[in-house]
Protein backbone atom coordinates (compact mmCIF):
# COMPACT_ATOMS: atom_id res chain seq x y z
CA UNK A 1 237.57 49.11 54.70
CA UNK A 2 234.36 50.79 53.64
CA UNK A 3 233.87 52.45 50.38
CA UNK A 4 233.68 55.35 51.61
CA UNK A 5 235.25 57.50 54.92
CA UNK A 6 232.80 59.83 54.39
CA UNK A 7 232.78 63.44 52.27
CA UNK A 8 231.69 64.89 55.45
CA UNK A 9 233.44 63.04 57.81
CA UNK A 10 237.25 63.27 57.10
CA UNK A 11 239.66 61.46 58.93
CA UNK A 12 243.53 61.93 60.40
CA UNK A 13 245.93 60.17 57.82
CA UNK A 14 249.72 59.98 58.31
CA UNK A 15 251.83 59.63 55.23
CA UNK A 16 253.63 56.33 54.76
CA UNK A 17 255.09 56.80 51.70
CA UNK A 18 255.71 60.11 49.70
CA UNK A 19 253.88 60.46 46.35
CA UNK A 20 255.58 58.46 43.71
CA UNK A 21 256.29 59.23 40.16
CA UNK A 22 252.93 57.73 38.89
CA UNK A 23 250.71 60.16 41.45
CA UNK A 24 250.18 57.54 44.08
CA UNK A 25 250.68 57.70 47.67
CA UNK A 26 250.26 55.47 50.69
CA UNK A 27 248.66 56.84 53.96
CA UNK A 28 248.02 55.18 56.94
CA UNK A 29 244.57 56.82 59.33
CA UNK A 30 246.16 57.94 62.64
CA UNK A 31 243.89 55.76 64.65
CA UNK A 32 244.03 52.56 62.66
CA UNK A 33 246.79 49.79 60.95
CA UNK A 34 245.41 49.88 57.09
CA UNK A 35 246.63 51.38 54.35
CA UNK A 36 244.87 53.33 51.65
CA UNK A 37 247.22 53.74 48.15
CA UNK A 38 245.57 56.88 47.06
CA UNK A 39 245.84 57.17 43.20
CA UNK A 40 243.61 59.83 42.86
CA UNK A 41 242.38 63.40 43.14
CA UNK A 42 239.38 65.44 43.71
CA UNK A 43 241.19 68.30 42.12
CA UNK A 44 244.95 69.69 40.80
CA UNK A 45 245.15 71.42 43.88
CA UNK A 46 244.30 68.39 45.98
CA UNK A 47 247.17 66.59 44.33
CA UNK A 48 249.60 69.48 44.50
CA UNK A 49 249.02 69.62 48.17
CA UNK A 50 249.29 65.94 49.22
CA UNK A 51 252.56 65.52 46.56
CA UNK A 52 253.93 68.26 49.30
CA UNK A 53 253.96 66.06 51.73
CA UNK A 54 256.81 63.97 53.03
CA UNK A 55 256.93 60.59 55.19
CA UNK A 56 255.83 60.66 58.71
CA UNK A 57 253.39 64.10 57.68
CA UNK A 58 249.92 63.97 58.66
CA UNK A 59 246.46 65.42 56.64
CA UNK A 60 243.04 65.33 57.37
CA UNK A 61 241.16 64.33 54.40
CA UNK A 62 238.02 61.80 53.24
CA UNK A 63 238.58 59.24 50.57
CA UNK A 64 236.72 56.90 48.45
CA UNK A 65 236.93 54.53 46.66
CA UNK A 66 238.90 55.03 43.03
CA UNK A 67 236.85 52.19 40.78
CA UNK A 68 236.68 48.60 41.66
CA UNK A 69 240.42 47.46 42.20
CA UNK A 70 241.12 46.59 45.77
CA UNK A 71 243.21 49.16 47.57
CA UNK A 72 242.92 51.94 45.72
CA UNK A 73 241.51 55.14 46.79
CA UNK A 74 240.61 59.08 45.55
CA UNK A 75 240.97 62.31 48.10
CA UNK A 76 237.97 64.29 47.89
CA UNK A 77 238.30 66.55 50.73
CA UNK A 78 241.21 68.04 52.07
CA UNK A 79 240.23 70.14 55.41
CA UNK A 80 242.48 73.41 55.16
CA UNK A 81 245.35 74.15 57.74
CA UNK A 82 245.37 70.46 58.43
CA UNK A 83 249.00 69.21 57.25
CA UNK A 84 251.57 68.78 59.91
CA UNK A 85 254.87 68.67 58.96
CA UNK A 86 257.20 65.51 59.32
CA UNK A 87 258.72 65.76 62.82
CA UNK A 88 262.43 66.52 62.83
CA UNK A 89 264.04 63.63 64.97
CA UNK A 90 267.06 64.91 66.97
């Protein structure tokens, strides 16, 4: 993983686990098999808006790294309009 996906270059995440009680959720880039444990937020409204979102969502966003621990990333862009809803599985 690279330090950084890029400000201006944000990518298609899905959501593989909801936002947890301590702020942290796990997201998984559409095209790709890692997962980023995002722990932290450009912005309240940044968190508000990913806490929305429920398993299986997706969100287009850039991330970087949060500090030096391994797997731990901070959303600094969300791109507006781009949250899909969990599909409803009949």
């Amino acid at each position: 993983m690279n330090d950084s996906m890029g400000d201006n270059d944000p990518s298609s995440f899905i959501v593989i686990d909801s936002m947890n009680d301590h702020g942290a959720i796990t997201v998984q880039p559409v095209d790709g098999h890692a997962t980023y444990h995002v722990v932290d937020y450009e912005d309240g409204t940044t968190r508000e808006r990913l806490a929305s979102l429920t398993e299986g969502a997706q969100i287009r966003m850039s991330v970087e790294r949060a500090g030096v621990r391994a797997n731990v990333w901070k959303a600094t862009k969300l791109v507006a309009g781009s949250a899909k809803p969990t599909p409803v599985r009949v």
